[in-house]
Protein backbone atom coordinates (compact mmCIF):
# COMPACT_ATOMS: atom_id res chain seq x y z
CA UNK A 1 0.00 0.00 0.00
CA UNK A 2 1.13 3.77 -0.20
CA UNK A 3 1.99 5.98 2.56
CA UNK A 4 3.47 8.75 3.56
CA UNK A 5 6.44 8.61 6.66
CA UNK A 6 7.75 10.90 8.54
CA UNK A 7 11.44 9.74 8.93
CA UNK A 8 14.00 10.58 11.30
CA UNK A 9 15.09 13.69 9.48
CA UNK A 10 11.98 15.53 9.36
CA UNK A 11 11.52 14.42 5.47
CA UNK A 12 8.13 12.90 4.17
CA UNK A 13 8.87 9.99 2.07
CA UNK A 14 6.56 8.57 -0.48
CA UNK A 15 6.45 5.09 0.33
CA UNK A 16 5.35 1.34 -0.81
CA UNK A 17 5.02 -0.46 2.08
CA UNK A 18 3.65 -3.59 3.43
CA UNK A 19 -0.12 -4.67 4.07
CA UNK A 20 0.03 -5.75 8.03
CA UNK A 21 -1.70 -8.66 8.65
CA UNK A 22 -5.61 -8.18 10.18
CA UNK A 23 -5.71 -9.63 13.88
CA UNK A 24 -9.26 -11.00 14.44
CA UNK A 25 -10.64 -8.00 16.43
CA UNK A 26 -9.20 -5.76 13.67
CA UNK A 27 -10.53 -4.22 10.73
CA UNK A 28 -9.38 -2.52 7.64
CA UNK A 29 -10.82 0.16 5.59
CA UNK A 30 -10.32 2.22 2.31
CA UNK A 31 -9.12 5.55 2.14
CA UNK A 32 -10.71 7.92 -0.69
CA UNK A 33 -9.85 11.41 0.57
CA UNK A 34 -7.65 12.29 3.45
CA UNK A 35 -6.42 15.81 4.96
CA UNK A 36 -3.88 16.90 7.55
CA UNK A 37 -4.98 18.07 10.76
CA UNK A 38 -3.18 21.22 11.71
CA UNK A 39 -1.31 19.31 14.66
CA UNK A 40 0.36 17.35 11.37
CA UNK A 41 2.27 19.77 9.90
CA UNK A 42 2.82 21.75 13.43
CA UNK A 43 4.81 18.44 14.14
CA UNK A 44 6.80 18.96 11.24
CA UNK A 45 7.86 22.12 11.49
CA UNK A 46 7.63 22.94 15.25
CA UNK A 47 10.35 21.40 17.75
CA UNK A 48 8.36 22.43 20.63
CA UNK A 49 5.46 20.33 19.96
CA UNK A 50 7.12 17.56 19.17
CA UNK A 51 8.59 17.02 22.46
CA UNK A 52 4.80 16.74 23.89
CA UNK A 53 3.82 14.23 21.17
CA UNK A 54 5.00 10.17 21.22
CA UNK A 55 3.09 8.75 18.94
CA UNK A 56 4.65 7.70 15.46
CA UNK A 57 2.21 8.47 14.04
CA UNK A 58 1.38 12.00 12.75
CA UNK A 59 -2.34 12.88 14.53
CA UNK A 60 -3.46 12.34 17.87
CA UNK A 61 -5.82 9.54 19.20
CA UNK A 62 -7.52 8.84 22.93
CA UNK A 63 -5.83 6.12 24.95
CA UNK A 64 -8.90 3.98 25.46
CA UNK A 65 -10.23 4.25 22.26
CA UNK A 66 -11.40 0.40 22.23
CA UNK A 67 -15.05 0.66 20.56
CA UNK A 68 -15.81 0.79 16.96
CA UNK A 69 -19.41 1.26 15.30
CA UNK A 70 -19.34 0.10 11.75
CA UNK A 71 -22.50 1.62 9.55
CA UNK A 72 -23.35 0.72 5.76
């Protein structure tokens, strides 16, 4: 799949990587549009925020996120 990484010098690499494999309480989904939040690029360009931020991966989620709702 494509993605975009942040690597250790602050450069966004267009990437092919790897399809992980789907544990069974797991579930993947299709991208058709995406954005960057302004915390994204802040990340990127701003030292200062990035020393309050340990995720690898650009965004921010909730630590007990643990529910999902699927609609069709």
């Amino acid at each position: 799949m494509n993605a975009v990484i942040l690597d250790k010098d602050n450069q966004l690499i267009n990437a092919e990587v790897e399809l992980p494999q789907l544990k069974s309480n797991e579930v993947k989904i299709k991208i058709l549009a995406s954005a960057l939040n302004p915390i994204d690029y802040q990340m990127r360009e701003n030292e200062f925020e990035r020393r309050y931020i340990f995720s690898p991966i650009l965004g921010r989620e909730g630590q007990e996120l643990s529910q999902i709702k699927v609609q069709m």
